[in-house]
PDB file of N, CA and C in Angstrom:
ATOM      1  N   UNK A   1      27.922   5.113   0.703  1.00  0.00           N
ATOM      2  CA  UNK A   1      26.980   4.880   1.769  1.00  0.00           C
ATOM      3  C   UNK A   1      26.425   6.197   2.295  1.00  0.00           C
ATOM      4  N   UNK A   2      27.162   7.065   2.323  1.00  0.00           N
ATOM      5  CA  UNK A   2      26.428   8.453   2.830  1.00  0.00           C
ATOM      6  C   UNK A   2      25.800   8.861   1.726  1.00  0.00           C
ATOM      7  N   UNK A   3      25.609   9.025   0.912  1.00  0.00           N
ATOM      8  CA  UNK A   3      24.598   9.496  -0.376  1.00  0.00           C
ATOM      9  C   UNK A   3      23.378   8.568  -0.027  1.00  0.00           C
ATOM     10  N   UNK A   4      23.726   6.846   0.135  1.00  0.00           N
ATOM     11  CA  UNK A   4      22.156   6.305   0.332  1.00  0.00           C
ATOM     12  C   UNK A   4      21.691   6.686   2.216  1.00  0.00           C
ATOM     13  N   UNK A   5      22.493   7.090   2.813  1.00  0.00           N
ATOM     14  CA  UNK A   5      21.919   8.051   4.511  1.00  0.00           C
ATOM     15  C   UNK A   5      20.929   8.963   4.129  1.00  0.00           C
ATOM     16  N   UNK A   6      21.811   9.990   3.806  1.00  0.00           N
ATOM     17  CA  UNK A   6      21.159  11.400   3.092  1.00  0.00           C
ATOM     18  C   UNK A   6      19.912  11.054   2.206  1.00  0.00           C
ATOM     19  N   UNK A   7      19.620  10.404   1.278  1.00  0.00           N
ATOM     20  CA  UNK A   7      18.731   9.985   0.387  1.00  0.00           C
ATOM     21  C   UNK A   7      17.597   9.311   1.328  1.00  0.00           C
ATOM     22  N   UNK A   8      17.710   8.187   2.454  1.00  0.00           N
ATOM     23  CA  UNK A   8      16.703   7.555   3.622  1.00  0.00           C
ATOM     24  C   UNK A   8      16.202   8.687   4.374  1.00  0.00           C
ATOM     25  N   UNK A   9      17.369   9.630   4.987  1.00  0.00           N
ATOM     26  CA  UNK A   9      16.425  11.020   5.903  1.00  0.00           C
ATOM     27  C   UNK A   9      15.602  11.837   5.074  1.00  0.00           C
ATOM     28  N   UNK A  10      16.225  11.918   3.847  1.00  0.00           N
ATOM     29  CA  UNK A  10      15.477  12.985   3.405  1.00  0.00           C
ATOM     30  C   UNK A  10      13.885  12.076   2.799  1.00  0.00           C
ATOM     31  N   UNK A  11      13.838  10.776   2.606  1.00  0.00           N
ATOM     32  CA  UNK A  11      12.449  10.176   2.367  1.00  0.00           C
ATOM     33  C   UNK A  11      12.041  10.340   3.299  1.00  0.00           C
ATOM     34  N   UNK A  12      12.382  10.125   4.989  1.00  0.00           N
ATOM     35  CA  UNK A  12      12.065   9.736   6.094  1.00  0.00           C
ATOM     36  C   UNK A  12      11.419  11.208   6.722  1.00  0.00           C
ATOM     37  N   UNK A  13      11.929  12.671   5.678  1.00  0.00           N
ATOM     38  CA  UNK A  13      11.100  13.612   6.156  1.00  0.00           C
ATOM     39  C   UNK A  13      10.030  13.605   5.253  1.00  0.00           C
ATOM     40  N   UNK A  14       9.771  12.862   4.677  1.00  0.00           N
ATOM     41  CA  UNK A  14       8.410  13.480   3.442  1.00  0.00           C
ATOM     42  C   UNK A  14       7.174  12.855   4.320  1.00  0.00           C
ATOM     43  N   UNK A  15       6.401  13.682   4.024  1.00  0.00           N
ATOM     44  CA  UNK A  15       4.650  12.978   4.474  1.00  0.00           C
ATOM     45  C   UNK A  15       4.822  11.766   4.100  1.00  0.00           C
ATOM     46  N   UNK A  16       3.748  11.044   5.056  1.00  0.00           N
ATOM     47  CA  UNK A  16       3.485   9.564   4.634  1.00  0.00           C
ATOM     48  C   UNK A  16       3.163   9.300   3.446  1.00  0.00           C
ATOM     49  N   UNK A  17       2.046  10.345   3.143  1.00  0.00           N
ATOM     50  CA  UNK A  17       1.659  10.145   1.600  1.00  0.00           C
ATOM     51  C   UNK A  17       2.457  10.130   0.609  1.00  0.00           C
ATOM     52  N   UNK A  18       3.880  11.162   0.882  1.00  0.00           N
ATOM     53  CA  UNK A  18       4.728  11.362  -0.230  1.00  0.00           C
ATOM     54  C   UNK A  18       5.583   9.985  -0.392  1.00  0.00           C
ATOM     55  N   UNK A  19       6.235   9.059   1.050  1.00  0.00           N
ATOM     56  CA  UNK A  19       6.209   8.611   1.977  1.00  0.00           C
ATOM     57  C   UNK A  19       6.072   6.989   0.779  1.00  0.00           C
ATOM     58  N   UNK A  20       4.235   6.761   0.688  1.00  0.00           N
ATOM     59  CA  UNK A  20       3.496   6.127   0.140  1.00  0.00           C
ATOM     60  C   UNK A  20       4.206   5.823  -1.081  1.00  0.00           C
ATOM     61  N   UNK A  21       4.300   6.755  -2.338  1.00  0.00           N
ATOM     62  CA  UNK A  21       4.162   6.999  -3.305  1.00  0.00           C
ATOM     63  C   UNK A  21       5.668   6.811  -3.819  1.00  0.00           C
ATOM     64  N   UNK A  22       6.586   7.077  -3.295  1.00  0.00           N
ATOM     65  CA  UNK A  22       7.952   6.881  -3.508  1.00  0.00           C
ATOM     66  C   UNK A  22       8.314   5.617  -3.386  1.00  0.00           C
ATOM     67  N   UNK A  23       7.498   4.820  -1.658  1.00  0.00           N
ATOM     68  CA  UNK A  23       8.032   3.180  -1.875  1.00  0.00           C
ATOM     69  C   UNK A  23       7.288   2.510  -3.031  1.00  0.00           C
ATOM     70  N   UNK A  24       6.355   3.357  -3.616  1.00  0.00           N
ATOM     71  CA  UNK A  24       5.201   2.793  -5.020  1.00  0.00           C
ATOM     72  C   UNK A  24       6.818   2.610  -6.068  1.00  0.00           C
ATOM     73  N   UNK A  25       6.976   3.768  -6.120  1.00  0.00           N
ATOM     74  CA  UNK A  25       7.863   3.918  -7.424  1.00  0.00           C
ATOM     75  C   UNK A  25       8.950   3.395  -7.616  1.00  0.00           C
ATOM     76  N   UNK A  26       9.879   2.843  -6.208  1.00  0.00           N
ATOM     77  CA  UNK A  26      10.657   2.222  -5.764  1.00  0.00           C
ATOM     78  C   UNK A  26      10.343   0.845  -5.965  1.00  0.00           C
ATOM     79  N   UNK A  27       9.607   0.246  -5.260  1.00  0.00           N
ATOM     80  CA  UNK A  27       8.951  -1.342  -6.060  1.00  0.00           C
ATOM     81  C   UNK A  27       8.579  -1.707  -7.470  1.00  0.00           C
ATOM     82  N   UNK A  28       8.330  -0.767  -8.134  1.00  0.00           N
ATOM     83  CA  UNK A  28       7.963  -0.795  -9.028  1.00  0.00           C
ATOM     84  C   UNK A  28       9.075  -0.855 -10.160  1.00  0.00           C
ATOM     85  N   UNK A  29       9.916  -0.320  -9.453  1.00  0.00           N
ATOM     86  CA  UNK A  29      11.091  -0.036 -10.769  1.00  0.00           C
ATOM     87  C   UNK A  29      11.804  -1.449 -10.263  1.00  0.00           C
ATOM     88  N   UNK A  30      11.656  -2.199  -9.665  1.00  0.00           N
ATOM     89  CA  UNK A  30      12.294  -3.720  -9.434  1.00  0.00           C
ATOM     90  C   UNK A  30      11.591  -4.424 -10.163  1.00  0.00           C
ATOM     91  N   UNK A  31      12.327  -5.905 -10.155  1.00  0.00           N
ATOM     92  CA  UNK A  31      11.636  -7.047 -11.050  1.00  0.00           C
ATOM     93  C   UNK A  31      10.506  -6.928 -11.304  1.00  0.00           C
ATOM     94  N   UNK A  32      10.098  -7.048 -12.317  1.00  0.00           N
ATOM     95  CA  UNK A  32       8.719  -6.903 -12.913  1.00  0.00           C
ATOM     96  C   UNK A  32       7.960  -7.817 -12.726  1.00  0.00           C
ATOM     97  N   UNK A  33       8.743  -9.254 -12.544  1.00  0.00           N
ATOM     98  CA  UNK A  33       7.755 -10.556 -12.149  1.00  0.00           C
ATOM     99  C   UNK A  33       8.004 -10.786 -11.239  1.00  0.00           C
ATOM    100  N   UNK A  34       8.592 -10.130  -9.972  1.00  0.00           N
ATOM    101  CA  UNK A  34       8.234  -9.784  -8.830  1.00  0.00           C
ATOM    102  C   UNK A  34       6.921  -9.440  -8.164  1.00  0.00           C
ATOM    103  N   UNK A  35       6.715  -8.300  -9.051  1.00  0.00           N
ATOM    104  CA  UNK A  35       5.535  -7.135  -8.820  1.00  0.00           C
ATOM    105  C   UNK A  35       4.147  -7.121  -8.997  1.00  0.00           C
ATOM    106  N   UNK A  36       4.649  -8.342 -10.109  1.00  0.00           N
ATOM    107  CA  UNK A  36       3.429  -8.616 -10.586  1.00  0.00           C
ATOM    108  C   UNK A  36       2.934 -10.247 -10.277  1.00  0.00           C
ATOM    109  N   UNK A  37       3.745 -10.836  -9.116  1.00  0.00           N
ATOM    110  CA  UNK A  37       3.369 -11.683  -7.936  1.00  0.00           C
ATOM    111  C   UNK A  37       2.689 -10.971  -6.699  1.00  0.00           C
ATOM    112  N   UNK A  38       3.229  -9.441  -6.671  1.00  0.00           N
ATOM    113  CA  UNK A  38       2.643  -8.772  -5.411  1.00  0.00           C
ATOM    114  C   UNK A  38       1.248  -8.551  -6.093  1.00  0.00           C
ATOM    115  N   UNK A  39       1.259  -8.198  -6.871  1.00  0.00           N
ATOM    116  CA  UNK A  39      -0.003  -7.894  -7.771  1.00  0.00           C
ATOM    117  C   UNK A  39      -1.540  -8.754  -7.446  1.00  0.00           C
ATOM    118  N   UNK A  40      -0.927  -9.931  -8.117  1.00  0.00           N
ATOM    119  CA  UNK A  40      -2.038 -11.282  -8.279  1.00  0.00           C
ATOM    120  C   UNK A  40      -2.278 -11.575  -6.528  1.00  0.00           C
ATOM    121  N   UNK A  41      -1.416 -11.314  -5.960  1.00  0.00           N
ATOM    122  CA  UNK A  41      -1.355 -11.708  -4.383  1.00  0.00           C
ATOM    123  C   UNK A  41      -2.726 -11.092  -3.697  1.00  0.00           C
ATOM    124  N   UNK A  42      -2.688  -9.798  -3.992  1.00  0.00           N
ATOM    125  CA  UNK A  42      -3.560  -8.833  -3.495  1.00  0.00           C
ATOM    126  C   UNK A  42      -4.879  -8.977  -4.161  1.00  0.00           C
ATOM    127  N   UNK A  43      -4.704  -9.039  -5.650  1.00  0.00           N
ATOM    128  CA  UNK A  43      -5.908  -9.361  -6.472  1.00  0.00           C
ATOM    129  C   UNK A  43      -6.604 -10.741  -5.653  1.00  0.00           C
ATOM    130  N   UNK A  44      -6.056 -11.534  -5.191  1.00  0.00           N
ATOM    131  CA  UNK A  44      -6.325 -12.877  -4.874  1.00  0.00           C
ATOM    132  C   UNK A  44      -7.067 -12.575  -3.256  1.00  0.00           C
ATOM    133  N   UNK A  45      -6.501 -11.603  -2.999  1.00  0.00           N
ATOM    134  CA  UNK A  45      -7.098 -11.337  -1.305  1.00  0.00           C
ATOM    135  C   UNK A  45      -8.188 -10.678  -1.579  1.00  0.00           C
ATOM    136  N   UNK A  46      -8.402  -9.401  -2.492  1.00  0.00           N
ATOM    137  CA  UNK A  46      -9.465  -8.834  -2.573  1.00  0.00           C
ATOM    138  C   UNK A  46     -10.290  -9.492  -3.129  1.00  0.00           C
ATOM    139  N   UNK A  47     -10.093 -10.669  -3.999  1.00  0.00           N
ATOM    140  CA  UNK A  47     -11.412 -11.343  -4.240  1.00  0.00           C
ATOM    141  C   UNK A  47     -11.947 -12.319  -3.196  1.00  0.00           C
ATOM    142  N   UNK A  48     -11.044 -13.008  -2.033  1.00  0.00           N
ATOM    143  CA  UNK A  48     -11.353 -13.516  -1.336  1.00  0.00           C
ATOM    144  C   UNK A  48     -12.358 -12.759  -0.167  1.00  0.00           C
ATOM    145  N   UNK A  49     -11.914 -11.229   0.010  1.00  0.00           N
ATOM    146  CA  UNK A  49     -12.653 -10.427   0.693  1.00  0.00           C
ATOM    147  C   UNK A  49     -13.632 -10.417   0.285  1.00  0.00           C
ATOM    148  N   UNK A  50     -14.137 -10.079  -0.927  1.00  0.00           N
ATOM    149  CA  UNK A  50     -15.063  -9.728  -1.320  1.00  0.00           C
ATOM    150  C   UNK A  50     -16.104 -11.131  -1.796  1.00  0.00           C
ATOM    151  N   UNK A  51     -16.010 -12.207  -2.091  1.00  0.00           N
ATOM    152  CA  UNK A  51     -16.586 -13.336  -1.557  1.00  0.00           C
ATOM    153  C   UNK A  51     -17.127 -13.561  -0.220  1.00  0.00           C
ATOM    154  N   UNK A  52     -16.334 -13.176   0.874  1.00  0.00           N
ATOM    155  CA  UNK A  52     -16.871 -13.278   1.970  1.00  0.00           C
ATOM    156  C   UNK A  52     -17.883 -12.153   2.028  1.00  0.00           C
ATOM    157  N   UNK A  53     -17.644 -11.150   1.903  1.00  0.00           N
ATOM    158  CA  UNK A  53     -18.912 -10.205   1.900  1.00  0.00           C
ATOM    159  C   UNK A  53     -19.647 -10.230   1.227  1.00  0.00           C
ATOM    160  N   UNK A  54     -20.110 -11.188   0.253  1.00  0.00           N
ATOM    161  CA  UNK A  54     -21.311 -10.916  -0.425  1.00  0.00           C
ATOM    162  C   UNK A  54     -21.720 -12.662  -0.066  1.00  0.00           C
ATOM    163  N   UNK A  55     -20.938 -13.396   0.501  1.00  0.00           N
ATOM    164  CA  UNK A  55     -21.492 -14.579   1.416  1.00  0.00           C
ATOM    165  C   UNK A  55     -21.945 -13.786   3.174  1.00  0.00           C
ATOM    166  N   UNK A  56     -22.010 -13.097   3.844  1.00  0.00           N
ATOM    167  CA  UNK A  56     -22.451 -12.547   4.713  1.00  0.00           C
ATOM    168  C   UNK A  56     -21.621 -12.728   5.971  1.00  0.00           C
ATOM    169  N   UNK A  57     -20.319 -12.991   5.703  1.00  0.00           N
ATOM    170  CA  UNK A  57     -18.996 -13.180   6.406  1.00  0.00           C
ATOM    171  C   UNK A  57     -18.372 -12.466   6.967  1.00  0.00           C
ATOM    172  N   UNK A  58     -18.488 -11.337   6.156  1.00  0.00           N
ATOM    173  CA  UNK A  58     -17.564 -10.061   6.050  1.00  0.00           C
ATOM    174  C   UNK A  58     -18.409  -9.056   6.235  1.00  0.00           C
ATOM    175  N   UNK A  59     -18.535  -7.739   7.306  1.00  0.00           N
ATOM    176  CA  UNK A  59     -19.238  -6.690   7.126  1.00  0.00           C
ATOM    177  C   UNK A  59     -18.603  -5.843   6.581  1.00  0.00           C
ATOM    178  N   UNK A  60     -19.485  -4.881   6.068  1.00  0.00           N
ATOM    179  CA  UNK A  60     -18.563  -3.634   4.756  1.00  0.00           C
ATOM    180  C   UNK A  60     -18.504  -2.938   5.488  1.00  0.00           C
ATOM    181  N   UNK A  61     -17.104  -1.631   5.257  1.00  0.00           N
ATOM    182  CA  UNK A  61     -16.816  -0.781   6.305  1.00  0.00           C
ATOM    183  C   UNK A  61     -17.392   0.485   5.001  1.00  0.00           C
ATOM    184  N   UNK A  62     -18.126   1.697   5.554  1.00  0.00           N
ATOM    185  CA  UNK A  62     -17.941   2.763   5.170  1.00  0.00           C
ATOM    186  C   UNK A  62     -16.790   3.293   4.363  1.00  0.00           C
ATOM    187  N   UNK A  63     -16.738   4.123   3.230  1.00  0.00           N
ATOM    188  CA  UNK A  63     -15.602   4.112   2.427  1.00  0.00           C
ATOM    189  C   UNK A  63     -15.150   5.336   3.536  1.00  0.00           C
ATOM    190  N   UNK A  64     -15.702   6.110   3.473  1.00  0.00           N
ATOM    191  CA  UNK A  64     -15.396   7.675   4.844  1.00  0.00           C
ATOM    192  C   UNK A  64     -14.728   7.019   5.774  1.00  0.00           C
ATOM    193  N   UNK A  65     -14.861   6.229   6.626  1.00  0.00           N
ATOM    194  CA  UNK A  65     -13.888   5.165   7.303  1.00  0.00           C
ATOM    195  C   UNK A  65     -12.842   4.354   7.013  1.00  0.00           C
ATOM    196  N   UNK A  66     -12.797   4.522   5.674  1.00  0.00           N
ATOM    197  CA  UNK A  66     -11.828   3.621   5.013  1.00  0.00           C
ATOM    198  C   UNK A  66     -10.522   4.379   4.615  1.00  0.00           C
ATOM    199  N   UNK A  67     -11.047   5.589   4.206  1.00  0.00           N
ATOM    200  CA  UNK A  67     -10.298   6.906   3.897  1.00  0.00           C
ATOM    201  C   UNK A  67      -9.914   7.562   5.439  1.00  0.00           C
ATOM    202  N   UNK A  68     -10.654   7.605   5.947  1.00  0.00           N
ATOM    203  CA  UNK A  68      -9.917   8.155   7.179  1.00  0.00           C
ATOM    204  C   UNK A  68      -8.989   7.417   8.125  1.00  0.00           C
ATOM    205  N   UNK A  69      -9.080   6.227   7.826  1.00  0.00           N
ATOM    206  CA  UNK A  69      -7.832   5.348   8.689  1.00  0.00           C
ATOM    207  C   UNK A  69      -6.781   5.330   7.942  1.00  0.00           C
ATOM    208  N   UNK A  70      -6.923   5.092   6.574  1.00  0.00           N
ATOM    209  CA  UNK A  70      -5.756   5.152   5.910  1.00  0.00           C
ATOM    210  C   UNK A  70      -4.990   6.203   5.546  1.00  0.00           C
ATOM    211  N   UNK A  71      -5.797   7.886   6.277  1.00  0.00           N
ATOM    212  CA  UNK A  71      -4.708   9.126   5.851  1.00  0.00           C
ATOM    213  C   UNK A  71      -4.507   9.612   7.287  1.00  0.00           C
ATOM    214  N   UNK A  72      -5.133   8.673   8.687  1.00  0.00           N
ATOM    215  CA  UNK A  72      -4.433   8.645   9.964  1.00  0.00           C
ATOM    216  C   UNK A  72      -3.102   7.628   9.691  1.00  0.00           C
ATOM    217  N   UNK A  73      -2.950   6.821   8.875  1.00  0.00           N
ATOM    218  CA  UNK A  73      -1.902   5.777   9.175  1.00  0.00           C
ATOM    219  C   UNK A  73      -0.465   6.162   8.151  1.00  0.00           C
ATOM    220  N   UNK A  74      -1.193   7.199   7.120  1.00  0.00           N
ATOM    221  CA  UNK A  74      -0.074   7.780   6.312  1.00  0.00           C
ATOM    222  C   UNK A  74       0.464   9.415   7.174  1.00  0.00           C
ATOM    223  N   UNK A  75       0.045   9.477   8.235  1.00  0.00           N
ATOM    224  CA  UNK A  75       0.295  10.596   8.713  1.00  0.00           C
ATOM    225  C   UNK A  75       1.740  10.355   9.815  1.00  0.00           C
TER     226      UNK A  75
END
């Protein structure tokens, strides 16, 4: 149990981004037909998003806005 402590602080100091990228690699190395339910899940939302926005539902956000909330929220 102290090896998985030591191993949580020391993720828990990395940038968000690093942060990001580790819980990537971490999910990833689990069930595969897990992942690839998270997968289709998201695929399934972004097409639903994107239906609504090209039905006039949904307004498009700036990608510069899109990028900047998401490297305020990895910070």
């Amino acid at each position: 149990m102290a090896l998985l402590e030591k191993i949580e602080h020391d993720a828990l100091s990395l940038s968000g981004q690093e942060r990001a990228f580790l819980a990537d690699r971490l999910l990833s190395s689990l069930d595969k037909d897990a992942q690839s339910k998270t997968d289709l899940a998201w695929i399934a939302e972004a097409e639903y998003r994107y239906r609504e926005y090209k039905a006039g539902k949904r307004p498009g956000i700036e990608a510069q806005d899109v990028f900047s909330e998401a490297d305020q929220r990895l910070k």
